[in-house]
Protein backbone atom coordinates (compact mmCIF):
# COMPACT_ATOMS: atom_id res chain seq x y z
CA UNK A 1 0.10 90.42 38.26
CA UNK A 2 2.03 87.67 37.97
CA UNK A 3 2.57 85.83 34.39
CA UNK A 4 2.85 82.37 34.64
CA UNK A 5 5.07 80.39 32.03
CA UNK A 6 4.20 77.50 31.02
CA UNK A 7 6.57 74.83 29.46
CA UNK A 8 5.14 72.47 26.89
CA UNK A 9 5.32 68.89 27.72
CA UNK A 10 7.01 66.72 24.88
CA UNK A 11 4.88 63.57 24.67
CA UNK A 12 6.41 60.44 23.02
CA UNK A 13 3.62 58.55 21.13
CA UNK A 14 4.91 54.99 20.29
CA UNK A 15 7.30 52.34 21.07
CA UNK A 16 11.08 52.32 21.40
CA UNK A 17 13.28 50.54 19.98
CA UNK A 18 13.69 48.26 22.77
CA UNK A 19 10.53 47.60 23.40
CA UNK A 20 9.86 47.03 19.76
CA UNK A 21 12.53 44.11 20.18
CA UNK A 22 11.25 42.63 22.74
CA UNK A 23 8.01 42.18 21.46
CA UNK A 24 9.12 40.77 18.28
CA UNK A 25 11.48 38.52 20.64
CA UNK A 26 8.53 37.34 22.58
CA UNK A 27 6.04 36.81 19.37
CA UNK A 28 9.34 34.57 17.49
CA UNK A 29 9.43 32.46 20.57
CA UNK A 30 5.64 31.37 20.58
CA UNK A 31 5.83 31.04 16.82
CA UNK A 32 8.82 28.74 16.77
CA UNK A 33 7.16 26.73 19.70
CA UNK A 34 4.27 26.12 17.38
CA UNK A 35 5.75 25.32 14.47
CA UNK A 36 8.23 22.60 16.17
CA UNK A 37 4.79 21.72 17.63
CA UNK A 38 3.60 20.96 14.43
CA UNK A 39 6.59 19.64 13.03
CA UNK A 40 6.55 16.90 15.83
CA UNK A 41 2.77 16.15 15.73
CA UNK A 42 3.16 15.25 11.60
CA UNK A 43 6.22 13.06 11.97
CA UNK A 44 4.77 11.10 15.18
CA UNK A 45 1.38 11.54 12.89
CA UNK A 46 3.34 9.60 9.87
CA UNK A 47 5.34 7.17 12.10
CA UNK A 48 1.93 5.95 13.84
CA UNK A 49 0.69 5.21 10.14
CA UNK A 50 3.54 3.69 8.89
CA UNK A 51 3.00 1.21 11.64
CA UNK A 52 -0.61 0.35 10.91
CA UNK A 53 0.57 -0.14 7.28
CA UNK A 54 3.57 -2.20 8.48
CA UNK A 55 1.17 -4.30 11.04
CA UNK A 56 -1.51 -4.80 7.97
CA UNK A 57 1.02 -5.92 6.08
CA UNK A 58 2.47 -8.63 8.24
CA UNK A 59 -1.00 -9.94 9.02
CA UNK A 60 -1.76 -10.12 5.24
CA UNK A 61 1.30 -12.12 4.37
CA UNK A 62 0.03 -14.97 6.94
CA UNK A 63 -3.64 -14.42 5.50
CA UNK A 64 -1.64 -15.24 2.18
CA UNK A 65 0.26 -18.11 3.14
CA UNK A 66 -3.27 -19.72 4.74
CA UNK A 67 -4.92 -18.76 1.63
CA UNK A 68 -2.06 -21.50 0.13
CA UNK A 69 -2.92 -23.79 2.34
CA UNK A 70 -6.95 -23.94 2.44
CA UNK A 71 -6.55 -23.70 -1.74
CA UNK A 72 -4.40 -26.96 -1.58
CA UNK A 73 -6.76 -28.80 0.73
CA UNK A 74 -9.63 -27.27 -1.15
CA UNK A 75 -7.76 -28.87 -4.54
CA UNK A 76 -7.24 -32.31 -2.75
CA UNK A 77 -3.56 -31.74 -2.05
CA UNK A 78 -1.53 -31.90 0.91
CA UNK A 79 -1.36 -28.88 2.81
CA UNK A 80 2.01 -27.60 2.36
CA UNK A 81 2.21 -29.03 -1.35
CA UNK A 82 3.11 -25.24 -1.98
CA UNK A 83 4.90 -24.61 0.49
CA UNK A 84 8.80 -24.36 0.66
CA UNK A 85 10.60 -27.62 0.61
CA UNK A 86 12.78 -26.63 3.71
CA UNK A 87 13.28 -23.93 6.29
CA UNK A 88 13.71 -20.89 4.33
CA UNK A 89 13.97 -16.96 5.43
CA UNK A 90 14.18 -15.73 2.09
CA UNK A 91 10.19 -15.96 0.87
CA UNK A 92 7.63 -13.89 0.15
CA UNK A 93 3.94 -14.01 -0.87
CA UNK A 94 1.37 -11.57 -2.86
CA UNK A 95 -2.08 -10.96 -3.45
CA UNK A 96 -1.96 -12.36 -6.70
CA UNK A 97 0.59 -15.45 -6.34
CA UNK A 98 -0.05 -18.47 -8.42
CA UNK A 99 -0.42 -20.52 -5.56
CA UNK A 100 3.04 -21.14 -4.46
CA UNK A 101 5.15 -19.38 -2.11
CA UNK A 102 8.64 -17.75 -4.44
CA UNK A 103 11.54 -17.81 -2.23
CA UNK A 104 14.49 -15.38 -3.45
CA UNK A 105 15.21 -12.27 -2.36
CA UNK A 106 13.37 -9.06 -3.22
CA UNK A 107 11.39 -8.28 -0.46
CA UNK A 108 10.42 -4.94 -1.57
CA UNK A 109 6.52 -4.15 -1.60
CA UNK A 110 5.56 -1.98 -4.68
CA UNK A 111 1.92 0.02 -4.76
CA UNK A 112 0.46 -1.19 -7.45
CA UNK A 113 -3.47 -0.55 -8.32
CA UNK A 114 -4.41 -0.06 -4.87
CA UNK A 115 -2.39 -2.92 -3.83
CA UNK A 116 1.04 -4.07 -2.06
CA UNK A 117 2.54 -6.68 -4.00
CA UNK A 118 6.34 -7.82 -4.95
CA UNK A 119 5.45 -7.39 -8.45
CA UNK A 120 5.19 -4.12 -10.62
CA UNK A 121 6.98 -1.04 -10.34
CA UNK A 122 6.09 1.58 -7.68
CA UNK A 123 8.30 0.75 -4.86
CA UNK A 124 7.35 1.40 -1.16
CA UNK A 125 9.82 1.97 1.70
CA UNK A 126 8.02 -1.20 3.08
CA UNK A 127 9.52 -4.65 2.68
CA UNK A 128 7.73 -8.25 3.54
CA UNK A 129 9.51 -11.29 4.34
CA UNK A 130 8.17 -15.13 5.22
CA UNK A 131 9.95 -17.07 7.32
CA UNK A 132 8.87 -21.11 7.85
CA UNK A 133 10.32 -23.34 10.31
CA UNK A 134 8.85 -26.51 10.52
CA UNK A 135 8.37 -29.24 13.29
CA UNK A 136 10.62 -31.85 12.58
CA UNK A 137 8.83 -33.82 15.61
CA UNK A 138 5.59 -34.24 14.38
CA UNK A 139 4.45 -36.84 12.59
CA UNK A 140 3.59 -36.92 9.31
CA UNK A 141 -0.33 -36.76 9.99
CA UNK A 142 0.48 -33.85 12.03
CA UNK A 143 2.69 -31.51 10.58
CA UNK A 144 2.69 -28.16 11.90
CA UNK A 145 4.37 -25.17 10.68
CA UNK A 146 5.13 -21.63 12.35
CA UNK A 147 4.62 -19.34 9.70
CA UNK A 148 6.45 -15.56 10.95
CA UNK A 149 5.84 -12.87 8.51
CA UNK A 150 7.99 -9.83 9.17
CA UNK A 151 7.49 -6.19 7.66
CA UNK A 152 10.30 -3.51 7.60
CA UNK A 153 9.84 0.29 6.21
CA UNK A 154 13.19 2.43 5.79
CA UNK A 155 15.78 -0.08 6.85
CA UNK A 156 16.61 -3.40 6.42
CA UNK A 157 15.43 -6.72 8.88
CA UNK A 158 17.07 -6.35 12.40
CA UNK A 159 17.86 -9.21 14.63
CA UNK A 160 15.20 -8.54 16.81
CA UNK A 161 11.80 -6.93 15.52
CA UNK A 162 10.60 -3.72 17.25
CA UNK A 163 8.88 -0.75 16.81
CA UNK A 164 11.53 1.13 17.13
CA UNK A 165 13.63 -0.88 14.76
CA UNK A 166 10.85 0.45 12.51
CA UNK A 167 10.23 -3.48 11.85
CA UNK A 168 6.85 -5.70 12.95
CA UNK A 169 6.26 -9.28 12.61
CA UNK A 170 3.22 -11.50 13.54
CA UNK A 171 3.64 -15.49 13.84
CA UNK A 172 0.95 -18.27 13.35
CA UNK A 173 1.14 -21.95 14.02
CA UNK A 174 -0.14 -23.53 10.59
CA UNK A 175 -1.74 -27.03 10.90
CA UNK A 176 -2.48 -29.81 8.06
CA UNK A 177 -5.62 -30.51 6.90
């Protein structure tokens, strides 16, 4: 009879080294994608908010200013009694003024008891600003002011207000009582 030899087959269990790479390779990629995924979804998450905050905050400082105006016509006064005496683009107004608008220079909104304010410490990146022009044409009777309030966070005031100048500003056309 005839013997039959038989050779033993060598079986490789597991990866090589290459495909070992590779895989890791291929798992990196879809974890970096992710993450920069991430990373871009929290800083377009925190710009959005910044601009609601920003856009509050320029429609409060013209609420503000108003709230001068209706308190003086409420008192019996003239309705820009308060008011600057002359153009100005250097003014600013808080929650908790004493009923006339400061003009000077700090702009710089601080985060105090719940509030945004130019007094206190706790700075904020944001900063508000007031500017008044008034209509020299009208008559006394009449007067009528444009009231701009501007809000900047991380910068300082551009020429030209934009989003993407980080920088939003709202405008109202203030008439006397």
């Amino acid at each position: 009879m005839f013997k039959v030899k038989y050779k033993k087959l060598k079986i490789n269990r597991g990866f090589s080294l290459m495909e070992s790479m590779l895989s890791v390779f291929v798992l990196l990629i879809g974890i970096v994608g992710v993450i920069s995924l991430m990373v871009s979804s929290t800083k377009h998450s925190m710009d959005s908010r910044d601009t609601i905050i920003a856009t509050e905050l320029a429609q409060e400082g013209l609420e503000l200013v108003r709230n001068v105006r209706d308190n003086n016509v409420a008192g019996g006064k003239d309705s820009f009694v308060d008011f600057p005496v002359s153009e100005s683009h250097n003014c600013r107004v808080s929650y908790n003024s004493s009923g006339s608008i400061p003009c000077d220079s700090s702009y710089v909104l601080n985060y105090v008891d719940n509030f945004y304010t130019h007094s206190g410490s706790g700075a904020t990146k944001f900063q508000r600003k007031i500017e008044f022009d008034y209509d020299q044409s009208a008559s006394a009777a009449s007067t009528k002011v444009t009231v701009t309030s501007t809000v900047v966070w991380g910068g300082s005031f551009p020429t030209s207000c934009t989003v993407a100048d980080k920088c939003t500003s709202v405008q109202s056309i203030l008439v006397a009582r």
